[in-house]
Protein backbone atom coordinates (compact mmCIF):
# COMPACT_ATOMS: atom_id res chain seq x y z
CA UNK A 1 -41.66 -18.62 1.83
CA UNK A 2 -38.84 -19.43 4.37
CA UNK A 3 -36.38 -18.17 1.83
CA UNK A 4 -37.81 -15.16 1.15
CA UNK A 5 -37.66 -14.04 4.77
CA UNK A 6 -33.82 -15.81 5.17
CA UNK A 7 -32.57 -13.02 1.62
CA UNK A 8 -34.60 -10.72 3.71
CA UNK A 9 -32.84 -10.96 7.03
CA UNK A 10 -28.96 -11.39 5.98
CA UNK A 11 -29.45 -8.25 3.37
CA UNK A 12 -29.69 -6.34 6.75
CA UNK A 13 -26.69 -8.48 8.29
CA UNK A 14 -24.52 -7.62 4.71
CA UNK A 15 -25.13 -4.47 6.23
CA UNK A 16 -23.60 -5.16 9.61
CA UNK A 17 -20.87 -7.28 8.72
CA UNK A 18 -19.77 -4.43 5.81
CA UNK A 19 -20.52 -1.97 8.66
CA UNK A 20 -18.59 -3.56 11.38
CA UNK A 21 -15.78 -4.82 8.94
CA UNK A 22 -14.87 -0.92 8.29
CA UNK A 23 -14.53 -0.20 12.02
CA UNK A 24 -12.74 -3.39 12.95
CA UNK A 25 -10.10 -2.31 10.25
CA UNK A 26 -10.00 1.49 11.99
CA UNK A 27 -9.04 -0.46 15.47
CA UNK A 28 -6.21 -2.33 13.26
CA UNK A 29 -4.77 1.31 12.37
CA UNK A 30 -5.53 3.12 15.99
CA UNK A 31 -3.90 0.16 18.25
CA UNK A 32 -1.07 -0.09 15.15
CA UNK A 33 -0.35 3.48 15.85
CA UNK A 34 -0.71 3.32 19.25
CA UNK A 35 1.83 0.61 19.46
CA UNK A 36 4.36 3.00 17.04
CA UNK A 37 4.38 5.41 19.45
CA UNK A 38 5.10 3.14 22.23
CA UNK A 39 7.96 1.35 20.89
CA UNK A 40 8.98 3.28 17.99
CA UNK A 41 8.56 0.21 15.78
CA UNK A 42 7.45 0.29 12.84
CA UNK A 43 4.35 -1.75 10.67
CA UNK A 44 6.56 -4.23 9.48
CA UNK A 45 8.21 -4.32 13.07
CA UNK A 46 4.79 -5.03 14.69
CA UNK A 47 3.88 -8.01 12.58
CA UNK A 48 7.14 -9.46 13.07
CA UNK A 49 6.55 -9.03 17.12
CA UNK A 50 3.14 -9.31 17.78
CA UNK A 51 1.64 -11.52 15.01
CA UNK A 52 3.85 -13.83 12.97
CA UNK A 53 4.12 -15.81 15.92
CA UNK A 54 0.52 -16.72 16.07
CA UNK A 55 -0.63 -19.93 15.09
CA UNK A 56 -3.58 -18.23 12.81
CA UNK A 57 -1.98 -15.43 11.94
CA UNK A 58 -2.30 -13.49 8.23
CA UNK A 59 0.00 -13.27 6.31
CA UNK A 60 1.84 -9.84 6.27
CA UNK A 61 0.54 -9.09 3.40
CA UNK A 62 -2.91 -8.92 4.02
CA UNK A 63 -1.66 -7.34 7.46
CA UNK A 64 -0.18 -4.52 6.14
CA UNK A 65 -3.72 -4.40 3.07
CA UNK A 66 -6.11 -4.94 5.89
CA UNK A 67 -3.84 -1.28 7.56
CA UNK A 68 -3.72 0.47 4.25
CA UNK A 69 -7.69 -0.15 3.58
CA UNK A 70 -8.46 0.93 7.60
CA UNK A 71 -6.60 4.18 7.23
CA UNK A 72 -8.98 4.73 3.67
CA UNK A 73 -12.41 4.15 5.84
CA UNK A 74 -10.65 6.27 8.67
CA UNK A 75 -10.14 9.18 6.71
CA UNK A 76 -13.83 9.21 5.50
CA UNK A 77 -14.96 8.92 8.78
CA UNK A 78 -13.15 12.00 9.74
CA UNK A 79 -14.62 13.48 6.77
CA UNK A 80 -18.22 12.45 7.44
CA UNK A 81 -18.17 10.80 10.63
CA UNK A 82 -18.97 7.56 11.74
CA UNK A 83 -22.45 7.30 10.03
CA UNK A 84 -20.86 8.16 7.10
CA UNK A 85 -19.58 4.36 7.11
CA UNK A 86 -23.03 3.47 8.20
CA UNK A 87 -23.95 5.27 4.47
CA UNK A 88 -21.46 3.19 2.70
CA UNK A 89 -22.35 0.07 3.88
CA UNK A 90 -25.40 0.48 3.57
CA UNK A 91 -25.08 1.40 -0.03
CA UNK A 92 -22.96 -1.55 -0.62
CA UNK A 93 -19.48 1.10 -1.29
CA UNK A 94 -17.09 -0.03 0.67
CA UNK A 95 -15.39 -2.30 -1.94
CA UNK A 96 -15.17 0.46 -4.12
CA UNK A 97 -13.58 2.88 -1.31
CA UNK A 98 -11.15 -0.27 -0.40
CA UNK A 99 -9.96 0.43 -3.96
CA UNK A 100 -9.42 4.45 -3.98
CA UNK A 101 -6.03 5.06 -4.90
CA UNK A 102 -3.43 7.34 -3.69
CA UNK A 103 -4.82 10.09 -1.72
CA UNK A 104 -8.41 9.84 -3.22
CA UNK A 105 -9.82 8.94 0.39
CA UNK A 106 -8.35 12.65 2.02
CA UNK A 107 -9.47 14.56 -0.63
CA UNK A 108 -12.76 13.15 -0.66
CA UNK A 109 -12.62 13.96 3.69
CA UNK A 110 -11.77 17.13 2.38
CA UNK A 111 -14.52 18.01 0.39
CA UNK A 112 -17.14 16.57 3.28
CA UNK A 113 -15.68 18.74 5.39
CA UNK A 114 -15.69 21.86 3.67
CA UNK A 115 -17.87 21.41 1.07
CA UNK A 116 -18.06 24.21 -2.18
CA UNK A 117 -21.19 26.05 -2.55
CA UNK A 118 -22.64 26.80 -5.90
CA UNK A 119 -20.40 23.20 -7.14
CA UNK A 120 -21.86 20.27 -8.13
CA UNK A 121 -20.28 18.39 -5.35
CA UNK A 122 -20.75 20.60 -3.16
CA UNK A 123 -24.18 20.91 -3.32
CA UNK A 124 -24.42 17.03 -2.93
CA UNK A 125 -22.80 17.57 0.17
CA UNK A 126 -24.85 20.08 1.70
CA UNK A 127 -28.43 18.98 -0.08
CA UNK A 128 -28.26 15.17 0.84
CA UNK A 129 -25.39 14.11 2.33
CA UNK A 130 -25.17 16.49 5.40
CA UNK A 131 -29.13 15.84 6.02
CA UNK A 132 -28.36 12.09 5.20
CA UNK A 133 -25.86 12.36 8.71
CA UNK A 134 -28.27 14.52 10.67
CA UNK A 135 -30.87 12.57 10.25
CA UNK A 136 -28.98 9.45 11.19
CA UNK A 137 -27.69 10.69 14.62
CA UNK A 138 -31.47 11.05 15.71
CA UNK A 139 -32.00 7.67 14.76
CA UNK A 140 -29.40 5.71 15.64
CA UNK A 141 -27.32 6.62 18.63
CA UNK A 142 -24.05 4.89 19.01
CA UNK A 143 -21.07 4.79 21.04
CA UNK A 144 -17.75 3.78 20.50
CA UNK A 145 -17.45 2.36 24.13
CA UNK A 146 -14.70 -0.24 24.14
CA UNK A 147 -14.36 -0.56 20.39
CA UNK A 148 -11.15 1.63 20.76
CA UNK A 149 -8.98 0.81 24.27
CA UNK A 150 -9.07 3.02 27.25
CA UNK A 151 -5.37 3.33 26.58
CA UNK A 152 -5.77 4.54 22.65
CA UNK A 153 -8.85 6.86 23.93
CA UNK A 154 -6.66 8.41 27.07
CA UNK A 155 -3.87 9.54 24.00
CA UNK A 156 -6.40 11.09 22.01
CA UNK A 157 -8.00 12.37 25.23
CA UNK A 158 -11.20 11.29 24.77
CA UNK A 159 -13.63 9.64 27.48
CA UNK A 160 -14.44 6.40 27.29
CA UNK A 161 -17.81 6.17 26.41
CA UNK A 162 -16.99 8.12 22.62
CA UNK A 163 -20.48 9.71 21.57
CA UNK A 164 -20.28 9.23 17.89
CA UNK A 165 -23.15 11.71 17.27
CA UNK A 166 -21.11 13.99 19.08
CA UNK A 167 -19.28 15.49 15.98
CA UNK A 168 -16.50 18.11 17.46
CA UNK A 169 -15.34 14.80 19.81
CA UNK A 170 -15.32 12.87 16.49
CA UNK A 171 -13.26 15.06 14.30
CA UNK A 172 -10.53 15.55 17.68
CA UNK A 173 -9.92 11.56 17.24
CA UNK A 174 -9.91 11.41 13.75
CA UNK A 175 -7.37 14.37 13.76
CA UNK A 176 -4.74 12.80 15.86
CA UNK A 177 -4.98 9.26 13.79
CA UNK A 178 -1.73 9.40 11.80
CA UNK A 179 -1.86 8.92 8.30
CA UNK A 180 1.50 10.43 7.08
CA UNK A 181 -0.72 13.14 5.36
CA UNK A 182 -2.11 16.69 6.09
CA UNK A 183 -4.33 17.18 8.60
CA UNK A 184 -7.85 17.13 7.06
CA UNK A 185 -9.60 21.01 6.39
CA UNK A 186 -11.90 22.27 9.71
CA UNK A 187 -14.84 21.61 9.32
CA UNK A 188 -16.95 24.27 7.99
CA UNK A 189 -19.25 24.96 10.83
CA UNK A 190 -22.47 26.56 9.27
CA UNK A 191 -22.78 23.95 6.56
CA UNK A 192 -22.30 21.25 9.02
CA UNK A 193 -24.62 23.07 11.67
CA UNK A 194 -27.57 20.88 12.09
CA UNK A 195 -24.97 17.50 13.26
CA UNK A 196 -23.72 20.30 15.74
CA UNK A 197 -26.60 19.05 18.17
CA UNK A 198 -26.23 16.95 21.33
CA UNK A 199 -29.05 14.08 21.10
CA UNK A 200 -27.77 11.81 24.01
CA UNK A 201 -29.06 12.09 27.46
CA UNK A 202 -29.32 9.84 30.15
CA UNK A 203 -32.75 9.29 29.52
CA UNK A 204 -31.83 8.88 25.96
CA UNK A 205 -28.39 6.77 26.18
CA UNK A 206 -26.20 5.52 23.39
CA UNK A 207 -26.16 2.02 22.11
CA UNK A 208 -22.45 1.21 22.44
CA UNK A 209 -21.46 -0.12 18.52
CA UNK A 210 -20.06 -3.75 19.80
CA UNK A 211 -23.79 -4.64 21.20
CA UNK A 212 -25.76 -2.69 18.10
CA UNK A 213 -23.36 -5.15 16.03
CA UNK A 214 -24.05 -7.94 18.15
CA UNK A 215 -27.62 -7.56 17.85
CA UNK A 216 -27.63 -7.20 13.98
CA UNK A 217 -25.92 -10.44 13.58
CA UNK A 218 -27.57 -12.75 16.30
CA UNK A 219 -30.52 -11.26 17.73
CA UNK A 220 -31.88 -12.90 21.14
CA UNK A 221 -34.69 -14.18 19.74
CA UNK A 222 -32.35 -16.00 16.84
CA UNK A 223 -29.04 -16.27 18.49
CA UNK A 224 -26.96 -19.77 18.18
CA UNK A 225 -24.44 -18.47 21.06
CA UNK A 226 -24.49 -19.86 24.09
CA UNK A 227 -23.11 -16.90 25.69
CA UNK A 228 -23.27 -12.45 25.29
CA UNK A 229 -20.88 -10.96 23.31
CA UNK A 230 -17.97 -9.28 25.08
CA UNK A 231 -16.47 -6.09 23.95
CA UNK A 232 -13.97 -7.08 21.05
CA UNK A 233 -10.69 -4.81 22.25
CA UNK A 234 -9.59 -4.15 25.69
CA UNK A 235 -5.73 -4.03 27.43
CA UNK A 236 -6.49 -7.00 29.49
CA UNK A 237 -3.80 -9.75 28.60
CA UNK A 238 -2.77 -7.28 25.39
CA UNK A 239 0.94 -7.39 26.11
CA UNK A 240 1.70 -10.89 26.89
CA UNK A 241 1.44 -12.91 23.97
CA UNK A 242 4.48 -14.72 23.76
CA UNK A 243 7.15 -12.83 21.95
CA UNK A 244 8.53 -13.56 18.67
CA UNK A 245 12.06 -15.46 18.57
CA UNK A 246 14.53 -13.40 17.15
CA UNK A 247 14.85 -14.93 13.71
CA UNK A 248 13.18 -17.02 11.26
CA UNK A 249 13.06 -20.54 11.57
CA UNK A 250 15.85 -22.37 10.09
CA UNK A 251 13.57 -24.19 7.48
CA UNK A 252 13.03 -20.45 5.57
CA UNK A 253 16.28 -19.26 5.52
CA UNK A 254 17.81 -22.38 3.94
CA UNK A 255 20.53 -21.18 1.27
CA UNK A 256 21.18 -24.79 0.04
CA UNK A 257 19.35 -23.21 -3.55
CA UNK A 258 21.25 -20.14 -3.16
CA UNK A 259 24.66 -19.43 -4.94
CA UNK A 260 26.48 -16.20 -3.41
CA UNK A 261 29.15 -15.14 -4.98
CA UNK A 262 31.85 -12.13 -3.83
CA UNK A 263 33.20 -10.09 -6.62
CA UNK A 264 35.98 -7.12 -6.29
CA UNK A 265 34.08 -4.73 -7.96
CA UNK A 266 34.14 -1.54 -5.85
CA UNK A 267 30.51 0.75 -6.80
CA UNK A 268 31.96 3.86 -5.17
CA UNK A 269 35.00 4.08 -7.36
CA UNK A 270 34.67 7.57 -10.01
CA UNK A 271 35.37 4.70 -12.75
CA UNK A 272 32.58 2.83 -12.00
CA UNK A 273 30.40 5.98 -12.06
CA UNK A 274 30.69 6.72 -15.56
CA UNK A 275 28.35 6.58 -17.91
CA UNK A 276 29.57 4.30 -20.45
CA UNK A 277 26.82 4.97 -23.61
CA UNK A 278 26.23 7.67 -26.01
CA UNK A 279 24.64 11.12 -24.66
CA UNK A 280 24.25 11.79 -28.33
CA UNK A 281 21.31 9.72 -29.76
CA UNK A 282 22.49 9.27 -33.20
CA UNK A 283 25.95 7.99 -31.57
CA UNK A 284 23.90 5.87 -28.81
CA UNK A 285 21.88 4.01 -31.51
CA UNK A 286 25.61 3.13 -33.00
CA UNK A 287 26.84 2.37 -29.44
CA UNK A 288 24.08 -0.21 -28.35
CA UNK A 289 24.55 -2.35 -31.81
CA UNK A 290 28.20 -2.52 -30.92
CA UNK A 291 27.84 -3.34 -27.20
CA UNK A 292 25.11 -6.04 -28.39
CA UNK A 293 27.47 -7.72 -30.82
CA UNK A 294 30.13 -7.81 -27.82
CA UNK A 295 27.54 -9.60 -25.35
CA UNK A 296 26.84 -11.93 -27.90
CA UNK A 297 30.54 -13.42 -28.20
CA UNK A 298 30.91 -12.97 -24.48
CA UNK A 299 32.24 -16.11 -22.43
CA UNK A 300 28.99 -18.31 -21.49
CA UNK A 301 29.47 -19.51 -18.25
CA UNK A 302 29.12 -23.35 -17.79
CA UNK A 303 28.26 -23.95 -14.56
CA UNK A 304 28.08 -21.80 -11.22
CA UNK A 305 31.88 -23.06 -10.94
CA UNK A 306 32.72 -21.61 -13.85
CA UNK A 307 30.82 -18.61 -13.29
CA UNK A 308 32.71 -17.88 -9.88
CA UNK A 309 35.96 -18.56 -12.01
CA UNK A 310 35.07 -16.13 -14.26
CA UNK A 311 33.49 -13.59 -11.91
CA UNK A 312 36.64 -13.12 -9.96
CA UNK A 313 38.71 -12.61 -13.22
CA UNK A 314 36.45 -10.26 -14.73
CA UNK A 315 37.78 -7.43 -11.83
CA UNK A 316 40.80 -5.68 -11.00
CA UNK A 317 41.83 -3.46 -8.95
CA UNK A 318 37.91 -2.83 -7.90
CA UNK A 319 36.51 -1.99 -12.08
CA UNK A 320 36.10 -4.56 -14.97
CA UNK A 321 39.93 -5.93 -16.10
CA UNK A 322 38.29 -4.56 -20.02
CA UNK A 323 35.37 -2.72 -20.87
CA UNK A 324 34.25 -4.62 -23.55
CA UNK A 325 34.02 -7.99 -22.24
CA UNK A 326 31.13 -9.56 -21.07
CA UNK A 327 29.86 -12.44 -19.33
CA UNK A 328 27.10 -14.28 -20.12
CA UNK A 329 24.65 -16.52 -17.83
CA UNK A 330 22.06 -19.11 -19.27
CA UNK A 331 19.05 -19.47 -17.26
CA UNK A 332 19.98 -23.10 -17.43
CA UNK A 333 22.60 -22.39 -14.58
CA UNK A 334 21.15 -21.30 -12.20
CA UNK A 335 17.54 -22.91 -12.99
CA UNK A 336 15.29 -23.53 -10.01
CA UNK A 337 17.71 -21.30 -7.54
CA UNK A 338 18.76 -17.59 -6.74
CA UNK A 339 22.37 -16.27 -7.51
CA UNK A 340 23.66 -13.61 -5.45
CA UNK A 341 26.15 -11.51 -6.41
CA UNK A 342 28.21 -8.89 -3.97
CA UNK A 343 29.97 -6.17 -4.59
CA UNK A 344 33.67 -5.96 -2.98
CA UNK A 345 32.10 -4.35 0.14
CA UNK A 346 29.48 -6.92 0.60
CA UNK A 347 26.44 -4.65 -0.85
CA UNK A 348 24.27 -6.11 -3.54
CA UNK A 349 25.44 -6.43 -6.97
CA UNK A 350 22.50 -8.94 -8.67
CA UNK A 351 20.38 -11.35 -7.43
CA UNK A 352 18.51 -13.86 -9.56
CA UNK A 353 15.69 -16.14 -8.45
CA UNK A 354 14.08 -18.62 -11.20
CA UNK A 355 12.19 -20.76 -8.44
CA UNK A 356 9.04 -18.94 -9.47
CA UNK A 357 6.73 -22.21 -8.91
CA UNK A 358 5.22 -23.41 -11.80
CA UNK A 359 1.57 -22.60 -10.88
CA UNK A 360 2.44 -19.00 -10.91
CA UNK A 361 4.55 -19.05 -14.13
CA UNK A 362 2.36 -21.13 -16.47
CA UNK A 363 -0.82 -18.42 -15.94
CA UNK A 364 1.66 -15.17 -16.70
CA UNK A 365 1.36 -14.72 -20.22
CA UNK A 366 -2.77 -15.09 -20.24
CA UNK A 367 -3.25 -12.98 -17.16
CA UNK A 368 -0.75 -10.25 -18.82
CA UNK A 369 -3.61 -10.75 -21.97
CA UNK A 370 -6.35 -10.68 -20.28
CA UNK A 371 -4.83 -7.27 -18.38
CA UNK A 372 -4.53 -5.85 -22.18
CA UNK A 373 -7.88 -6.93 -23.37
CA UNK A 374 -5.49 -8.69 -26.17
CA UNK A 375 -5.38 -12.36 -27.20
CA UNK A 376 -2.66 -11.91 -29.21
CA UNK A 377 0.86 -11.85 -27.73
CA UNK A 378 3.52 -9.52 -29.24
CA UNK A 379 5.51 -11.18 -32.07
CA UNK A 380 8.05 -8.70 -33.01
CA UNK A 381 11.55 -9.96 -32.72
CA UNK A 382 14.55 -7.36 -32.13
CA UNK A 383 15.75 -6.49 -35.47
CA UNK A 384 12.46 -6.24 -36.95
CA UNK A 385 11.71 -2.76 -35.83
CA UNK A 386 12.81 0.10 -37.29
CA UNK A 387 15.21 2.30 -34.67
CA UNK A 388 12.47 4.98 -34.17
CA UNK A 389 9.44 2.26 -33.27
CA UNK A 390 7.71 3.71 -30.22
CA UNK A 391 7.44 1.17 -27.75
CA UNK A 392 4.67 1.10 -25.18
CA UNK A 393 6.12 1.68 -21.10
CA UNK A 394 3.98 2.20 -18.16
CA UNK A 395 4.86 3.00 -14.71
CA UNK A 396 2.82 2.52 -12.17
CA UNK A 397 5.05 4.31 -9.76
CA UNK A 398 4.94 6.54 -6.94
CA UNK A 399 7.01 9.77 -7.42
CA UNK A 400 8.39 12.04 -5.03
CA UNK A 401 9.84 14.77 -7.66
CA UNK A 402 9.21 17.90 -8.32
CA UNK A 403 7.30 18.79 -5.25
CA UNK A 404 5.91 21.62 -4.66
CA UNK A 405 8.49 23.70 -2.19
CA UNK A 406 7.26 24.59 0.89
CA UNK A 407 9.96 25.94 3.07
CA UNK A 408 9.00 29.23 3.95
CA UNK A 409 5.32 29.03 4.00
CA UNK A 410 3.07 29.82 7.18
CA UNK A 411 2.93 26.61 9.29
CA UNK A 412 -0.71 27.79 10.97
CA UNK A 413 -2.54 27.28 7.50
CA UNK A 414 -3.48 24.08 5.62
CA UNK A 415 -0.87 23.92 2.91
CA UNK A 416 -4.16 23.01 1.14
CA UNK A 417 -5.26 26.16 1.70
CA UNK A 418 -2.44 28.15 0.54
CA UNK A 419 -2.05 29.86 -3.02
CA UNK A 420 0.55 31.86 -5.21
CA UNK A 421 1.42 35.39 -4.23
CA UNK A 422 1.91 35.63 -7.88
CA UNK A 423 -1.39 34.08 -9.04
CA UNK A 424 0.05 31.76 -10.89
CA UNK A 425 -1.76 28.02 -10.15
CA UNK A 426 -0.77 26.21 -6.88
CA UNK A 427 0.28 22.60 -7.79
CA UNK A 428 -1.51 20.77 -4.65
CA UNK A 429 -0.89 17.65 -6.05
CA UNK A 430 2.99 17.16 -6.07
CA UNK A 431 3.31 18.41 -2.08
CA UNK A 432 3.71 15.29 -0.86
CA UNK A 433 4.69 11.59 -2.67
CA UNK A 434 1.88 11.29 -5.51
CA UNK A 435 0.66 8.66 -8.14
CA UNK A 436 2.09 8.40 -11.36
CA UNK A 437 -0.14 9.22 -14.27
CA UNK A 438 0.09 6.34 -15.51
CA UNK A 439 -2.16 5.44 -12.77
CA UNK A 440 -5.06 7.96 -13.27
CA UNK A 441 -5.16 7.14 -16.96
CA UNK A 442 -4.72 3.29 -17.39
CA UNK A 443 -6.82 2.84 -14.00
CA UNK A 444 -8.27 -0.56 -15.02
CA UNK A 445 -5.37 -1.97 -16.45
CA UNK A 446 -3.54 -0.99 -12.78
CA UNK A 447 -6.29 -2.21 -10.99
CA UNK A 448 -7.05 -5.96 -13.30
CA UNK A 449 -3.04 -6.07 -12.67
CA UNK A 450 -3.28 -5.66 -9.21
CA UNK A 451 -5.58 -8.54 -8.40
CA UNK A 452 -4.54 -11.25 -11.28
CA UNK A 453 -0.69 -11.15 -10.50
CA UNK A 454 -1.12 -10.23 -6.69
CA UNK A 455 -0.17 -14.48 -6.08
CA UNK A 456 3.26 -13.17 -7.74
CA UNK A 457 3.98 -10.20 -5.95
CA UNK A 458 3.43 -11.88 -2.71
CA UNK A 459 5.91 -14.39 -3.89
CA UNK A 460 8.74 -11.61 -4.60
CA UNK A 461 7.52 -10.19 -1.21
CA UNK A 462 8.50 -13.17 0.44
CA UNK A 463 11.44 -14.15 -1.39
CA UNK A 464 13.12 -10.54 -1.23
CA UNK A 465 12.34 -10.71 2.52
CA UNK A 466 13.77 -13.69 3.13
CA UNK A 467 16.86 -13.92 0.59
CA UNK A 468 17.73 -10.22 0.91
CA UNK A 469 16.65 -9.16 4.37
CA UNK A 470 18.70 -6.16 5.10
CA UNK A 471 17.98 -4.76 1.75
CA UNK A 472 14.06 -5.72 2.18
CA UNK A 473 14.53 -3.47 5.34
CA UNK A 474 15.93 -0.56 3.80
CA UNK A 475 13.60 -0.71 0.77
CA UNK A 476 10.62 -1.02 3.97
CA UNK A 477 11.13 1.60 5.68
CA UNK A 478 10.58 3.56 2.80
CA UNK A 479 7.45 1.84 1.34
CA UNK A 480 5.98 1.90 4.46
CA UNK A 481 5.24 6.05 4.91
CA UNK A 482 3.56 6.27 1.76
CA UNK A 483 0.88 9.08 2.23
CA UNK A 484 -2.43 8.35 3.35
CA UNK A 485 -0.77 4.73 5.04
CA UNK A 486 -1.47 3.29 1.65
CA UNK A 487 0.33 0.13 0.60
CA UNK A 488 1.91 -0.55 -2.51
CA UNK A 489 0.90 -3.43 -4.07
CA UNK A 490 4.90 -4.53 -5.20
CA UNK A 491 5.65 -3.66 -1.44
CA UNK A 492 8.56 -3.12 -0.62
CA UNK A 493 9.18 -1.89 -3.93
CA UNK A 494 7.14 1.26 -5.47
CA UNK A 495 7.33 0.97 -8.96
CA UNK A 496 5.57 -1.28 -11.30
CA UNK A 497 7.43 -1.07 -14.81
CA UNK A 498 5.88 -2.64 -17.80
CA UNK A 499 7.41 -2.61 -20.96
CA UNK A 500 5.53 -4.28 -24.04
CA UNK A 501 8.18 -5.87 -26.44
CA UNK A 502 10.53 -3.21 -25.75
CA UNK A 503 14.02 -3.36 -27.55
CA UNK A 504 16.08 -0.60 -25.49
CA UNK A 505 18.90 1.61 -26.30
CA UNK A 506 21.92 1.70 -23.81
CA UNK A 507 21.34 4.39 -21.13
């Protein structure tokens, strides 16, 4: 039957497309980095310049995904080489490696690369995997000739025509991609030593990877182009797109929603550093009831008038006119706009935003559910708790405390490599920004949470961006040298906080 042989002939192309999608991604991080080192700019910097003026362009978003998920495939690729993205596609994986967390993706190079004997991984690697490659380089010889530019090829001096079966020329490029991470393990040569073996000649030449691709998706016999393919990346043309005007349009940046308001309050006066609750908790339990009953009878502000009024009454001399009085601001105020408050020196005091359009808001609650595997909602009102109820809090977070301290060890070793004079264990996860574990041991509620509310992070995304953009930069530049390239999915923020009908103490 004529669909028998049509599943039969695009199961192969899945292959190709999957294949080609994972390289494609690799060219996003090489020419990415290549432009970093170029202009010193940054990712963020090189959507704003060389995309977000095109008429088709992604959205940053899925720019800065599509970077984070290249880097993942990269790093396996140094690993296992190039065929070892071959193996994944083939084996339908590379969703699942798209979703690795953290550093997952390195460690994983890691182990290819100097695999454990006598371990059940290891032996994986050396029994099936290893063999897998080998035999794969006598099969199929590819090149990466013009997948990567002569330019990106001449700074990891390579040649142009890049023999992928040629593994020593592979690991040197996949060495010098940066991934704000160790440099992967050498490889260990004896386990590794039947892929050691040249198997292109000229009488034996390479099929460069564009053309294999080309022919897996549209052979001659089948093809519905009137024309050959072309090689997909060269520097031809690459540098005169025309360049991005120096702002936004007008149309984004409209405040007409937006209520700032100035304030006197000075955040680097001692006063204002103090910490105002109980240290003791017995005290602290006494101290939040008493603070609560004062917000309750605090002054409800009317309007956004009124607020201002009150605002600039509420400080003097730089700290709050009276400790215990408080201002209070119904949602009703400030519904369907942002409110941005400033400290005396213009830095960021609060900002609101309760334009959160309705399509988003009206699916939060069920998606939060469905997250939890719960169909009923918490019911417990404050007050109906007794004071030591245990509350559930996760943070999906990335930390960067309590590293492991590396200042005087030998710079010529792997720090992977490295151990304890003392014996005691080397902590090898904490030497560079890590997950929270949080992360490792609610993994499906991260990942369901991910996916179902990413329409809502994208809209904070845009709205911090946009409303707040020189504290969007600051709060960039960090996000954007996670470890391994990888993205966070509240970018530019990197901590996801959920707290299930949580009724806090003052701290």
């Amino acid at each position: 039957m004529s669909v028998v042989a049509r599943c039969k002939g695009l199961s192969g192309k899945d292959i190709a497309v999957n294949f080609l999608l994972m390289v494609n991604l690799m060219q996003l991080v090489t020419k990415c980095q290549s432009i970093k080192i170029r202009t010193d700019l940054s990712l963020n910097g090189i959507y704003n310049q060389e995309i977000a003026h095109l008429s088709n362009k992604p959205s940053k978003r899925m720019f800065q995904d599509w970077h984070s998920t290249g880097s993942k495939f990269a790093a396996l690729a140094g690993g296992g080489s190039i065929y070892l993205l071959v193996l994944i596609a083939s084996l339908g994986l590379h969703v699942s490696v798209a979703a690795m967390e953290g550093t997952s993706p390195w460690d994983l190079a890691n182990l290819l690369r100097m695999p454990k004997k006598e371990t059940v991984k290891g032996n994986l690697i050396i029994d099936h995997i290893i063999p897998t490659i080998s035999r794969m380089r006598l099969s199929l010889l590819i090149s990466m000739a013009s997948m990567f530019s002569p330019a990106i090829l001449a700074e990891h001096q390579l040649a142009n025509e890049f023999d992928c079966t040629n593994i020593s020329s592979s690991d040197h490029f996949f060495d010098s991609v940066i991934f704000n991470n160790f440099v992967l393990l050498k490889r260990d040569c004896v386990a590794w030593q039947s892929c050691y073996t040249f198997t292109i000649c000229a009488g034996n030449p390479a099929i460069p990877l564009h053309q294999l691709g080309y022919n897996m998706l549209a052979p001659l016999e089948h093809s519905f182009l009137s024309r050959p393919y072309s090689p997909p990346l060269t520097d031809i043309n690459e540098e005169e797109d025309c360049p991005l005007p120096n702002s936004y349009p007008s149309r984004f940046l409209s405040e007409e929603n937006t209520t700032t308001i100035p304030t006197s309050y000075n955040h680097s006066l001692a006063a204002n550093k103090v910490f105002q609750a109980e240290h003791d908790h017995n005290a602290n339990v006494l101290w939040t009831e008493k603070e609560r009953e004062r917000a309750v009878r605090g002054h409800v502000a009317t309007d956004t008038n009124d607020l201002r009024t009150q605002l600039q009454s509420l400080y003097q001399g730089g700290v709050k006119a009276t400790c215990g009085t408080y201002l209070r601001i119904p949602a009703s105020v400030i519904l369907g706009q942002s409110l941005n408050i400033r400290n005396s020196d213009g830095s960021l005091m609060v900002f609101v935003c309760t334009s959160l359009p309705d399509c988003i808001r009206s699916s939060l609650q069920p998606k939060l559910l469905a997250a939890f595997e719960n169909n009923e909602p918490p019911t417990q009102k404050p007050g109906q708790h007794d004071e030591d109820d245990m509350f559930e809090a996760l943070h999906f977070s990335w930390y960067n405390r309590h590293c492991t301290i590396g200042d005087d060890a030998p710079t010529e070793i792997s720090p992977l490599m490295l151990e304890r004079e003392d014996g005691r264990r080397t902590n090898y996860s904490q030497m560079i920004p890590y997950l929270s574990k949080e992360i490792k041991d609610h993994s499906t509620i991260y990942r369901t949470i991910k996916v179902v509310f990413a329409d809502l992070f994208h809209w904070i995304h845009d709205v911090i961006e946009l409303q707040l953009p020189e504290e969007y930069k600051l709060l960039a530049e960090v996000a954007s040298i996670l470890p391994g390239n990888n993205l966070s999915p509240i970018f530019p923020f990197l901590s996801l906080v959920i707290n299930l009908n949580v009724s806090t103490k003052g701290h």
